[in-house]
Protein backbone atom coordinates (compact mmCIF):
# COMPACT_ATOMS: atom_id res chain seq x y z
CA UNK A 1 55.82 72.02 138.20
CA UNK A 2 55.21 74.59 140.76
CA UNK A 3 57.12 77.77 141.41
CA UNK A 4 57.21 79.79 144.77
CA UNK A 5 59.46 83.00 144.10
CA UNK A 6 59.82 85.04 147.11
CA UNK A 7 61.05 88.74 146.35
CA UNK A 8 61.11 92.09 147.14
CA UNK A 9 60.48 92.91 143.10
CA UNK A 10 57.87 90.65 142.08
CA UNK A 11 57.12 93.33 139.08
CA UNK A 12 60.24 91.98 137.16
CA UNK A 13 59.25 88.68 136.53
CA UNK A 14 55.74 89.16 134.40
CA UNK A 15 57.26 90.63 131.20
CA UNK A 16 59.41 87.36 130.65
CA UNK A 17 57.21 85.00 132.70
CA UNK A 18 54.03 85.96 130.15
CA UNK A 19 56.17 85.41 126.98
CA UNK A 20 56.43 82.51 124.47
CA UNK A 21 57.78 79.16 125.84
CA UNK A 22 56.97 79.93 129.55
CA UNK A 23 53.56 81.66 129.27
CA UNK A 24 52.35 79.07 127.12
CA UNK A 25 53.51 76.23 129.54
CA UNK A 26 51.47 78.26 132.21
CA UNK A 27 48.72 78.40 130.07
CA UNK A 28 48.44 74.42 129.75
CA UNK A 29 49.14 73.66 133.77
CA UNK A 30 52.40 72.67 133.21
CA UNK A 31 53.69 75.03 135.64
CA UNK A 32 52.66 77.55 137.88
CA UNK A 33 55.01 80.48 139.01
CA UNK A 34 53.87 82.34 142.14
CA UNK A 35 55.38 85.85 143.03
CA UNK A 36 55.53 86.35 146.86
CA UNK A 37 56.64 90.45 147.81
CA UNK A 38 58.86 90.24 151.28
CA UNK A 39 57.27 93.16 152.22
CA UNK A 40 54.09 92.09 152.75
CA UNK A 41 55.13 89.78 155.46
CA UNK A 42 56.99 93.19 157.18
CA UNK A 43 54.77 94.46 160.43
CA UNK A 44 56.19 98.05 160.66
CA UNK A 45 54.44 100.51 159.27
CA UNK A 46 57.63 101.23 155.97
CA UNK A 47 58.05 97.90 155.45
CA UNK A 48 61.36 97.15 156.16
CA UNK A 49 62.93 93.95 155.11
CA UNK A 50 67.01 94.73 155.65
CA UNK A 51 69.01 96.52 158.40
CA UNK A 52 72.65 97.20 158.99
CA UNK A 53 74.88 94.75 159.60
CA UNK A 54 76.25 94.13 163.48
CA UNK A 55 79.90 94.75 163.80
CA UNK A 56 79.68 97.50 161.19
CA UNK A 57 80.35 97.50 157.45
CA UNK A 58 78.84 98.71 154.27
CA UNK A 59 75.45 97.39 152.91
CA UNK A 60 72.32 96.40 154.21
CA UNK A 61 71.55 92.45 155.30
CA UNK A 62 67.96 91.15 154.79
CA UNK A 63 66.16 90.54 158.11
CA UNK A 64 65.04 87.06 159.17
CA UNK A 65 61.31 88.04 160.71
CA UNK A 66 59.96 89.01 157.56
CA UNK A 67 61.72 86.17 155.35
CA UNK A 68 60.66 83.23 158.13
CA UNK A 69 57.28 84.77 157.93
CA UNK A 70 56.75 84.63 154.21
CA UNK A 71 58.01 81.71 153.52
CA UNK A 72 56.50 79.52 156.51
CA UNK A 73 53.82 81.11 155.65
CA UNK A 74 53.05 80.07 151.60
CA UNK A 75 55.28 76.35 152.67
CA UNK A 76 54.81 75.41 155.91
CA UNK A 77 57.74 75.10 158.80
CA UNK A 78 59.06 71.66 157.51
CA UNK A 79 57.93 71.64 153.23
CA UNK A 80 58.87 68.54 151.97
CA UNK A 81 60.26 70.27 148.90
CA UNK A 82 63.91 72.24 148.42
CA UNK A 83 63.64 75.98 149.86
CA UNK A 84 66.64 77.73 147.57
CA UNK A 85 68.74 80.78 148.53
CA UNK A 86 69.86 82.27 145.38
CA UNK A 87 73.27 83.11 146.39
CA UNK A 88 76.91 83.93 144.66
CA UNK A 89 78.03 81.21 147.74
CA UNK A 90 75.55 78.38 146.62
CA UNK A 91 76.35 75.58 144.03
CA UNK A 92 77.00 76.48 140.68
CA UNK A 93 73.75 75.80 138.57
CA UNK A 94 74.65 73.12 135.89
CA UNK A 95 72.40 70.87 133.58
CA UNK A 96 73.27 68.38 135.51
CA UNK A 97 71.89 70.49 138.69
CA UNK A 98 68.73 71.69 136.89
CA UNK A 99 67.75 67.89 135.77
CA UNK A 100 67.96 66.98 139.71
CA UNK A 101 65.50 69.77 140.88
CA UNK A 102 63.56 68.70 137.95
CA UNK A 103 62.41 65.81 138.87
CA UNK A 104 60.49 67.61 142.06
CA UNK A 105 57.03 68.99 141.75
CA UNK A 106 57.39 72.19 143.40
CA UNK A 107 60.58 74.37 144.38
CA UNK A 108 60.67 77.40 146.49
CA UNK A 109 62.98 80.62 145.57
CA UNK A 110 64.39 83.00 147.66
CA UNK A 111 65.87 85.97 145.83
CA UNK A 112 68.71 87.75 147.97
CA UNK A 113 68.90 91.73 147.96
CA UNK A 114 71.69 94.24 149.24
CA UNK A 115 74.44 92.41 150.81
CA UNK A 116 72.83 88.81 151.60
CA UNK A 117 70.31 87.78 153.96
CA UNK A 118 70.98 86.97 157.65
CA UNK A 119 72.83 83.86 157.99
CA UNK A 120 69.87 82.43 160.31
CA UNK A 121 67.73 81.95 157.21
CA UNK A 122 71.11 80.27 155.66
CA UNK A 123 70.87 77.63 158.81
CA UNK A 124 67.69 77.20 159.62
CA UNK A 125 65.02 77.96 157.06
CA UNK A 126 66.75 77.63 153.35
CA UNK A 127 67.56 73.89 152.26
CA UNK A 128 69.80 74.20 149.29
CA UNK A 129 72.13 77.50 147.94
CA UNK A 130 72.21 78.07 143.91
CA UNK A 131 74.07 80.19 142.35
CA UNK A 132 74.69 81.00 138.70
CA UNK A 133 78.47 81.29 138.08
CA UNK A 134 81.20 83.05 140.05
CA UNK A 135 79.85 87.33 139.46
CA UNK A 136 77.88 89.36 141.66
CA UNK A 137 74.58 90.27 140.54
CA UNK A 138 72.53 92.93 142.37
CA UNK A 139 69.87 90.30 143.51
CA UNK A 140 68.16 87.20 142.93
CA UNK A 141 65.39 87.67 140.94
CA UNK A 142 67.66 86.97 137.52
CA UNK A 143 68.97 84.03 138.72
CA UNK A 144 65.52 82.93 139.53
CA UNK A 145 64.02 83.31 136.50
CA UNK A 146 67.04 81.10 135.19
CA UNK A 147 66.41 78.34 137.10
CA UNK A 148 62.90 78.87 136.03
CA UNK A 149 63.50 78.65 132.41
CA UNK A 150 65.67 75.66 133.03
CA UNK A 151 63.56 73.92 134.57
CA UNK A 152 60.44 74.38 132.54
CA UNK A 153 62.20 73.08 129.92
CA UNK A 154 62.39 69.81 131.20
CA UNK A 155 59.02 69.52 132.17
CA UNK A 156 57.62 66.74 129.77
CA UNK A 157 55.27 68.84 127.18
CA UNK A 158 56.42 72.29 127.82
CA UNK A 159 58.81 71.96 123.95
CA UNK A 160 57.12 71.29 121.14
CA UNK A 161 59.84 68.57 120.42
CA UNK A 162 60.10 66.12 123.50
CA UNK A 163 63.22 65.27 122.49
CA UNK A 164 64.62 69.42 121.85
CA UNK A 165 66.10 68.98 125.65
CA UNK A 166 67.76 65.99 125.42
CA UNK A 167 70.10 67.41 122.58
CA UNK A 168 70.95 70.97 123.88
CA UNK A 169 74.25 71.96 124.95
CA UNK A 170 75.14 70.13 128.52
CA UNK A 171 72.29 67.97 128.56
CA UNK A 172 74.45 65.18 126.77
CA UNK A 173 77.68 66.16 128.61
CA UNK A 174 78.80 68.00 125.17
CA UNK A 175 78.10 71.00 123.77
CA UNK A 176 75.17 70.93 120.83
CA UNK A 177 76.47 70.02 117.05
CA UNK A 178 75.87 72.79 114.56
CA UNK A 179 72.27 73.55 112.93
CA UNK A 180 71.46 74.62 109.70
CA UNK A 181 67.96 75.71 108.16
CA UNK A 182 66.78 76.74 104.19
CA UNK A 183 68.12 78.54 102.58
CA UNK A 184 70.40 75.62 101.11
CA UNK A 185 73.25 78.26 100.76
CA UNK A 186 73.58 81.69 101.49
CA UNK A 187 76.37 84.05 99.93
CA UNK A 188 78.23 80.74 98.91
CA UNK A 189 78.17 79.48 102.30
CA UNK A 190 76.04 75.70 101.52
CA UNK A 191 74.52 73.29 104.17
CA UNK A 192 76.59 70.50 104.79
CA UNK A 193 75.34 67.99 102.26
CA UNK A 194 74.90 65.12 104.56
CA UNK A 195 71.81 66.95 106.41
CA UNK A 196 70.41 67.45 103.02
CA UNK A 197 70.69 63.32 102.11
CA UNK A 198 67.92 62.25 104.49
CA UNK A 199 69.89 59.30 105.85
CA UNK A 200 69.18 59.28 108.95
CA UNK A 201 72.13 57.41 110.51
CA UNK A 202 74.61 58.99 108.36
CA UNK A 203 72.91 62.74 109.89
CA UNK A 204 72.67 61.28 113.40
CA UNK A 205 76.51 59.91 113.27
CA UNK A 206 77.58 63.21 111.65
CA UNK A 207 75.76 65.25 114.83
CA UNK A 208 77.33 63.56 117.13
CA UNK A 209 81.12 63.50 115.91
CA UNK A 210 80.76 67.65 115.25
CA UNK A 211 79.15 68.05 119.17
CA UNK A 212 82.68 65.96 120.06
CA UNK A 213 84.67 68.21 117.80
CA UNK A 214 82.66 71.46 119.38
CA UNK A 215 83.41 70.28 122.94
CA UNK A 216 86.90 69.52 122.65
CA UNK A 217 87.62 72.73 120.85
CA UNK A 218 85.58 75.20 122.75
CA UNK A 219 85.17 73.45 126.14
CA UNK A 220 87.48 70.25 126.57
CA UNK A 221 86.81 70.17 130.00
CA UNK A 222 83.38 68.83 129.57
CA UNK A 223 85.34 65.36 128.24
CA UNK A 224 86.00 64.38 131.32
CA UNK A 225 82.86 63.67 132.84
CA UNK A 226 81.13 62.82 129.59
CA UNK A 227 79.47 59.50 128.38
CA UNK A 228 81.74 58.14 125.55
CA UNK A 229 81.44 55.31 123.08
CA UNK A 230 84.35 53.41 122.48
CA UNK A 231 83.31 55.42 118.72
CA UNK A 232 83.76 58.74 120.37
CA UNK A 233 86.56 58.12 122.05
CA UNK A 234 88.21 57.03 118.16
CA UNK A 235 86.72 60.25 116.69
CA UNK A 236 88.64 62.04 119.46
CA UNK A 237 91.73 60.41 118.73
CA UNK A 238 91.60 61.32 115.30
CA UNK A 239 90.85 64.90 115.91
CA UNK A 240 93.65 64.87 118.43
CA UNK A 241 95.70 63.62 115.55
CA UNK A 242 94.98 65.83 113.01
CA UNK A 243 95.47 69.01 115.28
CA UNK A 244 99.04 67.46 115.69
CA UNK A 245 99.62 67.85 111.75
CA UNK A 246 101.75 70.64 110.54
């Protein structure tokens, strides 16, 4: 999976980019992350990427000319791959989200600075609007090396165990069912003993009633939209129940 990041502070992203997971995915082709800096694509003589607002106000807004430039640039005028405005205004980066931009083979990122970027690149050059939750960061770059990390994850070969992503939190709909590693106990505190029996059903039915019990406790909402057994909807019942019980 390919990676255009367009920035003006390409010098953040190496120190996580070159680290475990991610620098050995790069390492074996199965993605490729390049850093594009704004400013290069500037024609005055300082660079300048932002100017002040018309009609007044505080801040800076990015300018268009440089930000057309780089990015028609490196893509083309019409890529046939998403263009993405990291943006507090976008749509809220889910699982759900990061399993759809999966499935393409290359994704453009364009990391927002000072107050936003000029609402022409909004209309007529950006194809898609992330964001990460509802907060104010001071620019994009974070969020891009989120989606990043998402991503690569899903990328077939970049986890040792091609099955890790398919059980984390989300990607199921639920939250992830309590793990355990040796020591056996610890200060009293034991492994629960059906990990330890090497029944394989019995471990795989007892995953998947604590991820139900984790969801409904911590994040109930996530119910609604998840895929349920007629089994998990009776393990919720009883949970239900027993919360009920004086």
């Amino acid at each position: 999976m390919e990676f255009d990041v367009f920035t003006l502070l390409p010098e953040v992203f190496p120190a996580y980019l070159e680290s475990s997971i991610l620098q050995r995915a790069h390492s074996r082709g199965l993605i490729n992350v390049r850093l594009h800096n704004i400013r290069d694509w500037a024609t005055d003589k300082h660079h300048t990427t932002d100017d002040v607002p018309y009609g007044g106000g505080g801040g800076m807004v990015m300018k268009t000319t440089p930000i057309f430039a780089a990015v028609e640039s490196v893509v083309g005028p019409q890529p046939n791959f998403p263009v993405i405005l990291l943006t507090p205004q976008g749509r809220v980066f889910t699982q759900q989200v990061a399993m759809e931009l999966a499935a393409c083979s290359r994704l453009a990122l364009l990391c927002g600075r000072y107050e936003g970027v000029d609402e022409r690149i909004r209309e007529h050059l950006v194809t898609d609007e992330i964001s990460i939750g509802d907060y104010v960061l001071t620019g994009g770059e974070l969020p891009a090396l989120i989606l990043i990390d998402a991503l690569a994850r899903l990328v077939p070969g970049v986890l040792g165990d091609p099955d890790g992503a398919c059980d984390d939190s989300h990607a199921s709909g639920l939250l992830e069912y309590p793990h355990y590693t040796r020591p056996p106990e610890f200060r009293g505190w034991k492994v629960p003993d059906v990990l330890l029996s090497g029944d394989h059903a019995k471990v795989a039915a007892w995953r998947r009633e604590q991820a139900l019990q984790r969801t409904l406790q911590r994040r109930p909402d996530l119910l609604a939209t998840a895929s349920l057994s007629e089994r998990d909807r009776e393990h919720l019942e009883r949970l239900h129940k027993e919360s009920k019980k004086p």
